[in-house]
Every structure is written in structure tokens, then in C-alpha cells.
N, C-alpha and C. Protein backbone atom coordinates (compact mmCIF):
# COMPACT_ATOMS: atom_id res chain seq x y z
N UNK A 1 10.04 67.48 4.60
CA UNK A 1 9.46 68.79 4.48
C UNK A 1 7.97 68.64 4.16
N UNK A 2 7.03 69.44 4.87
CA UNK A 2 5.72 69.21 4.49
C UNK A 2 5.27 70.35 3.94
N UNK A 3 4.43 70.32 2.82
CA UNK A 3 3.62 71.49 1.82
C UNK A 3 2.12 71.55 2.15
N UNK A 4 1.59 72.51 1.98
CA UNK A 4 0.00 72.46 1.86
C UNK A 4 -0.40 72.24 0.46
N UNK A 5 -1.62 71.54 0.37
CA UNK A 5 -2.32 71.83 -0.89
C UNK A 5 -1.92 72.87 -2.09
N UNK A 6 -1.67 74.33 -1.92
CA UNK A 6 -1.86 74.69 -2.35
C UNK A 6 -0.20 75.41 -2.91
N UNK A 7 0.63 74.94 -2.17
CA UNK A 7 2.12 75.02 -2.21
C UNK A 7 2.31 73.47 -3.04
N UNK A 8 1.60 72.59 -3.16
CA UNK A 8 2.24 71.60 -3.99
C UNK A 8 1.75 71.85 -5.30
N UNK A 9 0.32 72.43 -5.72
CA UNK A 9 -0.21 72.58 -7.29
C UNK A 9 0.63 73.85 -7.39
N UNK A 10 0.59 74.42 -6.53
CA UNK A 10 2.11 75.69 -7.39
C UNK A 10 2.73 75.47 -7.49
N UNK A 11 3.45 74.48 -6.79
CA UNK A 11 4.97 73.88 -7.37
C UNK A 11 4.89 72.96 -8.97
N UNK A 12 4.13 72.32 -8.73
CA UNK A 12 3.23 71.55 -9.95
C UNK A 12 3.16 72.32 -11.18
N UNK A 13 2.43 73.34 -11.23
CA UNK A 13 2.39 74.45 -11.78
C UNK A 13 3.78 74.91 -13.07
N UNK A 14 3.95 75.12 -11.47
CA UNK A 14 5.59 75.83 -12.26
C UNK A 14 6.46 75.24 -12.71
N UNK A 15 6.36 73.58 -12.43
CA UNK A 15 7.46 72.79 -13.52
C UNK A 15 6.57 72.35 -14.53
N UNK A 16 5.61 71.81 -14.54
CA UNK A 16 5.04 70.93 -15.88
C UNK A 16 4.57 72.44 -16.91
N UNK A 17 4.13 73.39 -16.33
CA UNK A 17 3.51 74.46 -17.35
C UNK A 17 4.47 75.87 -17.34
N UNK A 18 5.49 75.78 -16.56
CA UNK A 18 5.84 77.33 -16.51
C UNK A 18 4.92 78.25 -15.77
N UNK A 19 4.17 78.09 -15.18
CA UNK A 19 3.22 78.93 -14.39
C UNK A 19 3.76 79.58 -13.73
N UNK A 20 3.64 81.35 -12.88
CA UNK A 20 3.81 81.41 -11.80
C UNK A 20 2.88 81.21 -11.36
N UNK A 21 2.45 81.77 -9.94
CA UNK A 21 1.32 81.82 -8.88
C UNK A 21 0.84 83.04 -9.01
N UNK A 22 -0.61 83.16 -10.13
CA UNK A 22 -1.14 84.35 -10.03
C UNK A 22 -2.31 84.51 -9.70
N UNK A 23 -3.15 83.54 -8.73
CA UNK A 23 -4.23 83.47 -8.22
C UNK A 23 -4.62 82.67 -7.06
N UNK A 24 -4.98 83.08 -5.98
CA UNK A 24 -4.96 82.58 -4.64
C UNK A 24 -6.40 82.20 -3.69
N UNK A 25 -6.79 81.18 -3.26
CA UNK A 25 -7.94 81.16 -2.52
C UNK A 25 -7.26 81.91 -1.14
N UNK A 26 -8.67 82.45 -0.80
CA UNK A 26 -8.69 83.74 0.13
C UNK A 26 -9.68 83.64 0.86
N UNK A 27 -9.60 83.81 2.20
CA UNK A 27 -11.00 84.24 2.78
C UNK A 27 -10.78 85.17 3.90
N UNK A 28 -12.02 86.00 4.00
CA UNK A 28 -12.10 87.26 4.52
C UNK A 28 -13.42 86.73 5.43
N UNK A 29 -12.83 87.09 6.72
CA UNK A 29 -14.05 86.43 7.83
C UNK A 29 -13.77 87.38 9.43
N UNK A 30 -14.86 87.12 10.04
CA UNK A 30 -14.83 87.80 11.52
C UNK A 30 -16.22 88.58 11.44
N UNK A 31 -16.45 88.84 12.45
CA UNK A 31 -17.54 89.77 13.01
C UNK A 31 -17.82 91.00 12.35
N UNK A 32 -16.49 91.26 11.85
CA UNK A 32 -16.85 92.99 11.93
C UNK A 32 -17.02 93.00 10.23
N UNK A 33 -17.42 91.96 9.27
CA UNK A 33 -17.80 92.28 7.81
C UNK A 33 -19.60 91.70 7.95
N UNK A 34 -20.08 92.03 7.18
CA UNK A 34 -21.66 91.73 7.11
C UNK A 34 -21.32 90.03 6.21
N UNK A 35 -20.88 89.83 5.54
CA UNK A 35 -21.21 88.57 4.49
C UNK A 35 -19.60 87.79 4.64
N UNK A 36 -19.18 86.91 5.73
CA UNK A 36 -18.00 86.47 5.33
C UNK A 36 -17.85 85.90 4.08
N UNK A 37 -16.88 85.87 3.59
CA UNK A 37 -16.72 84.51 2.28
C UNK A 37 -15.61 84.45 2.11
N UNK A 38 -15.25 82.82 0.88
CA UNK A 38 -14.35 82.47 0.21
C UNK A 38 -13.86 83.37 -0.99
N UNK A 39 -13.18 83.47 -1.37
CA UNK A 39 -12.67 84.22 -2.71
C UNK A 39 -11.74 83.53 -3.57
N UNK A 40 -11.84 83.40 -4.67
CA UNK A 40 -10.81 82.88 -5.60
C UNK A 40 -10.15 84.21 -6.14
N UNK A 41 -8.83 84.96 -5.79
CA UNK A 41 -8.30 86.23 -6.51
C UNK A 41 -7.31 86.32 -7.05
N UNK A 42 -7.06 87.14 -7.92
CA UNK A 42 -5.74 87.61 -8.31
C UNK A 42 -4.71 87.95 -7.13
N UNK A 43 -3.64 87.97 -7.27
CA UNK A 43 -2.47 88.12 -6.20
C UNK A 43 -2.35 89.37 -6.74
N UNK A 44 -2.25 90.46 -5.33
CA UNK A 44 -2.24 91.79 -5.59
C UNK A 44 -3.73 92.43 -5.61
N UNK A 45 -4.69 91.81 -5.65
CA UNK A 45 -6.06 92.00 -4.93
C UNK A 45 -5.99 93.22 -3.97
N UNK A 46 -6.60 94.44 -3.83
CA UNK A 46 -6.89 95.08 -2.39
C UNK A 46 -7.54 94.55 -1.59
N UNK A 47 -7.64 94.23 -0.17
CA UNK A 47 -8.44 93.56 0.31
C UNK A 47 -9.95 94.33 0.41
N UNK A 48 -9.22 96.17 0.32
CA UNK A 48 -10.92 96.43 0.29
C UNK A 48 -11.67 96.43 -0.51
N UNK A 49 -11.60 95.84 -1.96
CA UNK A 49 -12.34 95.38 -2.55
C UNK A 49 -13.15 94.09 -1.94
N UNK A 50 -12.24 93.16 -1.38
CA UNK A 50 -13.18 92.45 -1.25
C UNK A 50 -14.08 92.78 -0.09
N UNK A 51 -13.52 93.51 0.45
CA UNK A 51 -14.73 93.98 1.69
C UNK A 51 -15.69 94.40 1.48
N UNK A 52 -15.51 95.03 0.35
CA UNK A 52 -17.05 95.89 -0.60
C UNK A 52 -17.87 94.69 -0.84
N UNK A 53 -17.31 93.69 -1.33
CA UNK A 53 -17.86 92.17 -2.04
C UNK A 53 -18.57 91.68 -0.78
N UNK A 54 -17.86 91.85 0.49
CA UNK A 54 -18.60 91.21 1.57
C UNK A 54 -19.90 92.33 2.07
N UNK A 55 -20.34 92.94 1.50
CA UNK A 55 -20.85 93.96 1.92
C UNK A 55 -20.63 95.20 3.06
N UNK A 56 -19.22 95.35 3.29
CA UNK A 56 -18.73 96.59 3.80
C UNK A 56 -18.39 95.77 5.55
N UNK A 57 -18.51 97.10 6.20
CA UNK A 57 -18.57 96.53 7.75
C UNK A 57 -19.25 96.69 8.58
N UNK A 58 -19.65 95.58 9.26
CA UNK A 58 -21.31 95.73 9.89
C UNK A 58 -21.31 97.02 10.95
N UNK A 59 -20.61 97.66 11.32
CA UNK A 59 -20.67 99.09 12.10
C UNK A 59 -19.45 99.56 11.81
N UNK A 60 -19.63 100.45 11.14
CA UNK A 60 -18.43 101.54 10.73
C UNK A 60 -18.05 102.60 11.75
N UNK A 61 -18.50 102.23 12.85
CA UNK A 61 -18.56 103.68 13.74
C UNK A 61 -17.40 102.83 14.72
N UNK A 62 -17.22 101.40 14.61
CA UNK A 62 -16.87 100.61 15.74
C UNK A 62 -15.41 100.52 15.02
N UNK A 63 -14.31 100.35 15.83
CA UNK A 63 -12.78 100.41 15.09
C UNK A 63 -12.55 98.75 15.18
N UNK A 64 -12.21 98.40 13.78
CA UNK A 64 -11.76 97.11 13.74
C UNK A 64 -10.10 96.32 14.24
N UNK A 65 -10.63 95.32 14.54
CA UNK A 65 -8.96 94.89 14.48
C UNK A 65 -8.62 93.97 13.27
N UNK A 66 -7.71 93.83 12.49
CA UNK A 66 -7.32 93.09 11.27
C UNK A 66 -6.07 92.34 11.49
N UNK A 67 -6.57 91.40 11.35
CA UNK A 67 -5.50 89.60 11.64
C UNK A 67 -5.02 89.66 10.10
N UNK A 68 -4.24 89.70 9.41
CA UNK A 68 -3.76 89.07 8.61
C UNK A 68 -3.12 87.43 8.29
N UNK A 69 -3.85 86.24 8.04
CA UNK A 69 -3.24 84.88 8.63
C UNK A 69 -3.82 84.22 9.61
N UNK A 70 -3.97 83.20 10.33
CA UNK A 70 -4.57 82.68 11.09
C UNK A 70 -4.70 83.81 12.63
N UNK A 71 -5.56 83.23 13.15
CA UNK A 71 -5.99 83.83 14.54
C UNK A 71 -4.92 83.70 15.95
N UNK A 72 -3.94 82.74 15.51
CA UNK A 72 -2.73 82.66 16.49
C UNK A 72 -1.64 83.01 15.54
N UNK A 73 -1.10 82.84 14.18
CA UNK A 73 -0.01 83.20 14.02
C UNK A 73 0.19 84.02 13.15
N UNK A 74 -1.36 84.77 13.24
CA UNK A 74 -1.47 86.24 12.00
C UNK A 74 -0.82 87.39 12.35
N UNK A 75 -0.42 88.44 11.57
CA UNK A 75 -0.07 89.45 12.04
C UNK A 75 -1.02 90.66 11.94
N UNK A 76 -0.80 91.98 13.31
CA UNK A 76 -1.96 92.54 13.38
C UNK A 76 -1.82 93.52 12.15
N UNK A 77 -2.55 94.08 11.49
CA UNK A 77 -2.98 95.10 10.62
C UNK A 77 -3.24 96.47 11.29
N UNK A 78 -2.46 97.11 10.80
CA UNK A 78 -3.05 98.93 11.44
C UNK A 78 -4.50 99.34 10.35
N UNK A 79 -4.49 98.88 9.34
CA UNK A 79 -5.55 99.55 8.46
C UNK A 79 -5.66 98.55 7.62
N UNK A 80 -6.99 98.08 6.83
CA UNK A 80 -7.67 97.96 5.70
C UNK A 80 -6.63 97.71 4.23
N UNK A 81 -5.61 98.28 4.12
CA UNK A 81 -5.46 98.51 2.68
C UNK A 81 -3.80 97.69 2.33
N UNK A 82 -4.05 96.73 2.85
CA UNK A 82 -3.33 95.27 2.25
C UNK A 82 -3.75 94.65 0.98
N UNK A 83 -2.78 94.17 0.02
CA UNK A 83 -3.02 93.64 -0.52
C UNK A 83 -2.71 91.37 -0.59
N UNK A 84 -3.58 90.73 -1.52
CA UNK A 84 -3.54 89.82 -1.33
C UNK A 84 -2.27 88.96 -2.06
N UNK A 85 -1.52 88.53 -1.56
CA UNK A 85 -0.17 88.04 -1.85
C UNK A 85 -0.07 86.95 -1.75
N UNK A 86 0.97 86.35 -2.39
CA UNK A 86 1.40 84.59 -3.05
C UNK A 86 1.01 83.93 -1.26
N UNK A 87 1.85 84.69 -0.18
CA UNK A 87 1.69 83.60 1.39
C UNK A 87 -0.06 84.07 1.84
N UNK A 88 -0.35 84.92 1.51
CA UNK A 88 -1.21 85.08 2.49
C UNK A 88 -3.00 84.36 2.24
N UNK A 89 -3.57 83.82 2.97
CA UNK A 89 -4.52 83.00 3.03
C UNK A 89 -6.42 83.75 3.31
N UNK A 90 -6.15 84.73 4.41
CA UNK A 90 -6.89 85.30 4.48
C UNK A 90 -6.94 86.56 6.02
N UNK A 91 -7.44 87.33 5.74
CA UNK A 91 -8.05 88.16 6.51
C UNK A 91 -8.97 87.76 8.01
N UNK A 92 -8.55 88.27 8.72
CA UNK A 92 -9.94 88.35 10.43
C UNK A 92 -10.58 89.41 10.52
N UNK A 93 -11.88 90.07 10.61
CA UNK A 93 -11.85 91.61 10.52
C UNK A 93 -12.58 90.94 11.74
N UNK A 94 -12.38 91.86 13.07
CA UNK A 94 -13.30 91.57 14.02
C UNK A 94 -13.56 93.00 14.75
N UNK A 95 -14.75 93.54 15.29
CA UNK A 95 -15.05 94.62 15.67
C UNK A 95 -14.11 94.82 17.23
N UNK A 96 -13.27 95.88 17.52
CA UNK A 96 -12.73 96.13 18.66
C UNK A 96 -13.54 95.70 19.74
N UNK A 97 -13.09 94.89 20.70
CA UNK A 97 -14.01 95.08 21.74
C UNK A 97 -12.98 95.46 23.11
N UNK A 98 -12.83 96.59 23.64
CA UNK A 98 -11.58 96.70 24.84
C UNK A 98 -12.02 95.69 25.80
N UNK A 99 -10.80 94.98 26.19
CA UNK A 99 -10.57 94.77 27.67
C UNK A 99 -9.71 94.97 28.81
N UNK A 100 -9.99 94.78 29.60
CA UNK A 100 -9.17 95.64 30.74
C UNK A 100 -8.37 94.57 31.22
N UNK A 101 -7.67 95.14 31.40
CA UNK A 101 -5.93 94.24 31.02
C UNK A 101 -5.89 94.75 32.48
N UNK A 102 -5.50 93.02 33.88
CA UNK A 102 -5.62 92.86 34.75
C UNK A 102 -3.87 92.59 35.10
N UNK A 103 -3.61 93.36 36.37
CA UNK A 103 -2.01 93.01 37.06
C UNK A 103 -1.68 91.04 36.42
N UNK A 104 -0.91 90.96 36.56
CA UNK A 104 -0.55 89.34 36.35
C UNK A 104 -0.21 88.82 37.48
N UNK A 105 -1.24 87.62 37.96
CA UNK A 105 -1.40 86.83 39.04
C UNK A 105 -0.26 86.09 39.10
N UNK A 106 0.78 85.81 38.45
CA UNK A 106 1.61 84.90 38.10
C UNK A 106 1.23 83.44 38.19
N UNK A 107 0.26 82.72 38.00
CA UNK A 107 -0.11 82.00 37.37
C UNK A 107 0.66 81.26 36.55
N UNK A 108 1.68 81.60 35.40
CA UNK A 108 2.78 81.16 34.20
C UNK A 108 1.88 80.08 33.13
N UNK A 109 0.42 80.76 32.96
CA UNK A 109 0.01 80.01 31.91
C UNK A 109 0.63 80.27 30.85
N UNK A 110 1.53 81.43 30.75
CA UNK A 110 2.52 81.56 29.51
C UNK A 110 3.24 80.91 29.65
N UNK A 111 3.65 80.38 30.53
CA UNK A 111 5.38 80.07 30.67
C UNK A 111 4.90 78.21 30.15
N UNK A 112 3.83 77.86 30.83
CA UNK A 112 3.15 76.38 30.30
C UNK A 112 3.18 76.34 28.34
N UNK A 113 2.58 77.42 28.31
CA UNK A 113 1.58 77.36 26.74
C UNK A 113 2.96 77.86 25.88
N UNK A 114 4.03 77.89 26.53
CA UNK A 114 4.66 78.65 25.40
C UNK A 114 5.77 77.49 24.45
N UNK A 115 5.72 77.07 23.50
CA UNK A 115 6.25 76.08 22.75
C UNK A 115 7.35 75.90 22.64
N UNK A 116 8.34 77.34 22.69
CA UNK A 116 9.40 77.39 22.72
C UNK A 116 10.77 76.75 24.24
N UNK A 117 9.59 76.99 24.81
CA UNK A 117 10.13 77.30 26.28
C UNK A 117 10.62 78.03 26.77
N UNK A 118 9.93 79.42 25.99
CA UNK A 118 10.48 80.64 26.94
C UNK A 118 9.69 81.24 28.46
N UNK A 119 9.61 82.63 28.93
CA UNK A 119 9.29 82.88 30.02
C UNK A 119 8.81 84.26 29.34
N UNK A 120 7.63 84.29 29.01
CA UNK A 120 7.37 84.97 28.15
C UNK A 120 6.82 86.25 29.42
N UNK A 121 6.36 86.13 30.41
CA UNK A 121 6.06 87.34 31.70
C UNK A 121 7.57 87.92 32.36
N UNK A 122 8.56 87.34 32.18
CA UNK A 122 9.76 87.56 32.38
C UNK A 122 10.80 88.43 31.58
N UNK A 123 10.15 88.14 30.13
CA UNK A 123 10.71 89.30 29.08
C UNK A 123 9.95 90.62 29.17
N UNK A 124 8.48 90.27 29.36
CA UNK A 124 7.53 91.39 29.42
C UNK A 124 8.04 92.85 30.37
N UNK A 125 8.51 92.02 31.53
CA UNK A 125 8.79 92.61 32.33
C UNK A 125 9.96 93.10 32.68
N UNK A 126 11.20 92.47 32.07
CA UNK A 126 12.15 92.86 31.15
C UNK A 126 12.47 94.06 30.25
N UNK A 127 11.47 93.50 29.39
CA UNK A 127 11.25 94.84 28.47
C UNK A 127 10.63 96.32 28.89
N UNK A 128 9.73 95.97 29.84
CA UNK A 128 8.93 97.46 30.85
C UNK A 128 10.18 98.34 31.55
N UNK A 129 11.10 97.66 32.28
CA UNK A 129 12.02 97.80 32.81
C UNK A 129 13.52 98.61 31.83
N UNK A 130 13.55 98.28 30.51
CA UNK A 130 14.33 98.57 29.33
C UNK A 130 16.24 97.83 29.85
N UNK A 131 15.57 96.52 30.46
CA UNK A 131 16.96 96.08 30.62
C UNK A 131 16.89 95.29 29.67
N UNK A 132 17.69 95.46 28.62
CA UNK A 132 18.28 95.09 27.28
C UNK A 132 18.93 93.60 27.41
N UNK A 133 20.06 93.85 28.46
CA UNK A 133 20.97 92.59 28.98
C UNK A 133 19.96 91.37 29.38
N UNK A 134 19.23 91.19 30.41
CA UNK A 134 18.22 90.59 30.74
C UNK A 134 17.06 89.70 29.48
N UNK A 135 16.82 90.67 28.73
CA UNK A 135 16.30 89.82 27.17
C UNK A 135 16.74 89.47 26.88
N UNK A 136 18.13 89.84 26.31
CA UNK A 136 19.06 88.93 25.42
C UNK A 136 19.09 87.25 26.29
N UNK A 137 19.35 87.70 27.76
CA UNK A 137 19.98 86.45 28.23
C UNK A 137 18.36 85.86 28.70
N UNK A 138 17.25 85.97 28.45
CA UNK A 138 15.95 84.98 28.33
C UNK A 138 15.73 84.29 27.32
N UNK A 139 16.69 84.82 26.01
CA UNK A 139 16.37 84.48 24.49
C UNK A 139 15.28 84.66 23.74
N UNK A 140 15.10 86.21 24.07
CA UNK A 140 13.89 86.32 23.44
C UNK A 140 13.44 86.73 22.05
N UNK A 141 14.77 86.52 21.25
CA UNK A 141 14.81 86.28 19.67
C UNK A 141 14.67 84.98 19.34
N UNK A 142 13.93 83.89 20.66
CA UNK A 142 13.83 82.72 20.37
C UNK A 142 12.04 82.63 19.51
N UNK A 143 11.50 83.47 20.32
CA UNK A 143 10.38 83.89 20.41
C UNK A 143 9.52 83.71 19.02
N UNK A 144 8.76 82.77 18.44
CA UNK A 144 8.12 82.51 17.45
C UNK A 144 6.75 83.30 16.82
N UNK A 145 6.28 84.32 17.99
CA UNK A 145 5.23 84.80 18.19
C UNK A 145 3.91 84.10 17.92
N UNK A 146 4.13 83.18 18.49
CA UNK A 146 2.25 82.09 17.60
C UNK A 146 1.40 82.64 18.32
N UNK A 147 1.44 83.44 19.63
CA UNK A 147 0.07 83.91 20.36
C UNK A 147 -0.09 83.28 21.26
N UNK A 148 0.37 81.88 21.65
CA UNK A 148 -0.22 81.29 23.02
C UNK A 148 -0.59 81.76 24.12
N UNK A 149 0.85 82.87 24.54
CA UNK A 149 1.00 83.36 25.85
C UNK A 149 0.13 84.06 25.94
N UNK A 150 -0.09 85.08 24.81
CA UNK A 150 -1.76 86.04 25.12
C UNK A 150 -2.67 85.81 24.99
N UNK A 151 -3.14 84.19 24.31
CA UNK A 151 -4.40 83.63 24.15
C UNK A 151 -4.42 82.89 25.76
N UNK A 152 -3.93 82.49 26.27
CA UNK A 152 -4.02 81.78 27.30
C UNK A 152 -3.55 82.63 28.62
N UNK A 153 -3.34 83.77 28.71
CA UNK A 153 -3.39 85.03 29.94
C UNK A 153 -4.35 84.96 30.53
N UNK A 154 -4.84 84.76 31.67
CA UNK A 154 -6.02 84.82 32.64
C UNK A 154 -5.88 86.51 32.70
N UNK A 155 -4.73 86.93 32.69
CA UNK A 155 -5.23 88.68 33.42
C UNK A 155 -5.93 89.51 31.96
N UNK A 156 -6.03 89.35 30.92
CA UNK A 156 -5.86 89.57 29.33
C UNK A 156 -4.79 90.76 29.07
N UNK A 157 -3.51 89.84 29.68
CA UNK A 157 -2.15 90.88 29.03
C UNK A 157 -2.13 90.58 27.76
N UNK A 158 -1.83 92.07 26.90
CA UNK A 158 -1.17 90.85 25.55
C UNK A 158 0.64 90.78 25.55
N UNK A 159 0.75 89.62 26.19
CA UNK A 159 1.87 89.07 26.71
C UNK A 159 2.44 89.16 24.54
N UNK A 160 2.09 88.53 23.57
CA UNK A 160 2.77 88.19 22.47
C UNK A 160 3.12 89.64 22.26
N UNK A 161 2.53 90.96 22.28
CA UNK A 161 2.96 92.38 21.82
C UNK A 161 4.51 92.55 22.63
N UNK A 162 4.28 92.58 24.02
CA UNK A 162 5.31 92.55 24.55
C UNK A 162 6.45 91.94 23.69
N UNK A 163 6.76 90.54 23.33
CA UNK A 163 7.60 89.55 23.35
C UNK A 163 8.32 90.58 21.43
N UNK A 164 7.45 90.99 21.24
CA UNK A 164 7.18 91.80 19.60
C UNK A 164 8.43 92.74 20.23
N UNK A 165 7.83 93.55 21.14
CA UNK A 165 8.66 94.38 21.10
C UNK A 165 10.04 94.32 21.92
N UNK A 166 9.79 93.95 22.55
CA UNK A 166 11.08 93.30 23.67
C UNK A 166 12.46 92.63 22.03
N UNK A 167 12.09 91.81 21.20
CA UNK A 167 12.67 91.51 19.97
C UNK A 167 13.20 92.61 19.06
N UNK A 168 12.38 93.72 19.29
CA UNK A 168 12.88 94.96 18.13
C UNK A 168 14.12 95.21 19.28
N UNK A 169 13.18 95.78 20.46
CA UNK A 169 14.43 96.34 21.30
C UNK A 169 16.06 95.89 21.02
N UNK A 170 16.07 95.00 21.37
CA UNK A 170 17.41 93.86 20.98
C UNK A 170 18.02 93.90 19.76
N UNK A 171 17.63 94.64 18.88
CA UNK A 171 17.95 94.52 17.41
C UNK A 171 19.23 95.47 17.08
């Protein structure tokens, strides 16, 4: 089993001293804050405090998107007002920028990039369709969501939303 840094001094922590985990390095970064930075915080932090700390957002008129977690296996944020918790590492604030989401060439740079070995344009299309039977039998509760398939889309589908929801469907 492998730990990070910061999962082994908490474990550390909590046997030699009784500690829990009540303070977390954090960072809050992307385009859309004026001052990225590191943070040392309390767990349970608002994040918009620290956004104030970063000096706000460099255009408030522009709608952000918010990564919670890394840039492939973060989850998206509808709004600002998360707080900072024992898993979470840091924030993406990046200013919306639309793109125009092109037919799919079939190409299968998803079907390459995808780790699992699913057919991730096959559920998509699956799921558009609302054949239920068809997901189940692609396995698309196999589905890890890390982002590949939509980081690596030549048309810019977001193939990972799909695979999101195609998974509830099935539920």
C-alpha cells in the first residue's frame, strides 16, 4: 500500500501523540485568482476566505470553473463555497473559456487513453440514446473518471461528463 507524505505524518500523528488531522497544506491556483498560493489551514477552512487572501478574482464579470483536486482527477465545483477537508489538497479556479464542442471524428483517442479499457464514445452515445441495457453491458460503473478521454478528445467532447452521467443513469 502506498501513502503520501502527508497521510504518513498523520498516521504518525495519531499513534505516537493522539492527534487528529486538524490542519492541511492547501493550494489555491489557476488563472482566474490574482495571487496563486500555498496555504497552511485549518480543516473546515472556507475556501473563500482564502480567495480573499489571494486577492479575489482577476475578472469577476468572467464565470469560473472550480476543480476541486488535481486537474485530471478533481471534481467539478458548481460554486465557490467549499470547504477545506482532511482529503482535499487544493483548488483550480480557472476563468471559463467556451469551446465549441466538434461532431466526433471517431478517431478513439478515448478508447487509447482510457486506463480502464473502456469505450468511453460508446457509452456516450449509449447514454444520448437512454439505452440503459447497452451501459450496463460496456461496464460503465467500471469507469474511474480520471479525465483522459476528455483531455485527449480532438473534437473537445467532454467525453468524462458523459461517462458521470451514463453511471448515475445505471444506478
Amino acid at each position: 500500500m502506498n501513502f503520501n507524505v502527508a497521510t504518513v505524518v498523520g498516521i504518525y500523528k495519531a499513534i505516537k501523540y493522539n492527534l487528529p488531522v486538524v490542519k492541511r497544506n492547501f493550494t489555491l491556483t489557476g488563472d482566474g485568482i490574482k495571487l496563486p498560493q500555498n496555504f497552511r489551514v485549518r480543516v473546515g477552512t472556507p475556501v473563500t476566505e482564502l480567495i480573499d487572501l489571494c486577492g479575489g478574482y482577476t475578472d469577476p464579470d468572467v464565470d469560473k470553473v472550480f476543480i476541486m483536486g488535481g486537474p485530471m482527477m478533481g471534481a467539478s465545483l458548481v460554486r465557490d463555497d467549499a470547504i477545506v477537508t482532511k482529503t482535499c489538497t487544493s483548488v483550480i479556479i480557472l476563468n471559463h473559456m467556451p469551446q465549441r464542442e466538434e461532431p466526433c471524428v471517431r478517431c478513439a483517442s478515448c478508447v487509447y487513453s482510457c486506463p480502464v479499457g473502456l469505450q468511453p464514445v460508446a457509452i456516450m452515445n449509449a447514454y444520448k440514446a437512454g439505452d440503459v441495457d447497452a451501459i450496463k453491458g460496456l461496464n460503465a460503473k467500471r469507469c474511474i473518471e480520471c479525465g483522459l478521454c476528455s483531455y485527449s478528445c480532438t473534437s473537445k467532447i467532454p467525453v468524462t461528463e458523459f461517462m458521470r452521467k451514463a453511471k448515475r443513469m445505471i444506478k
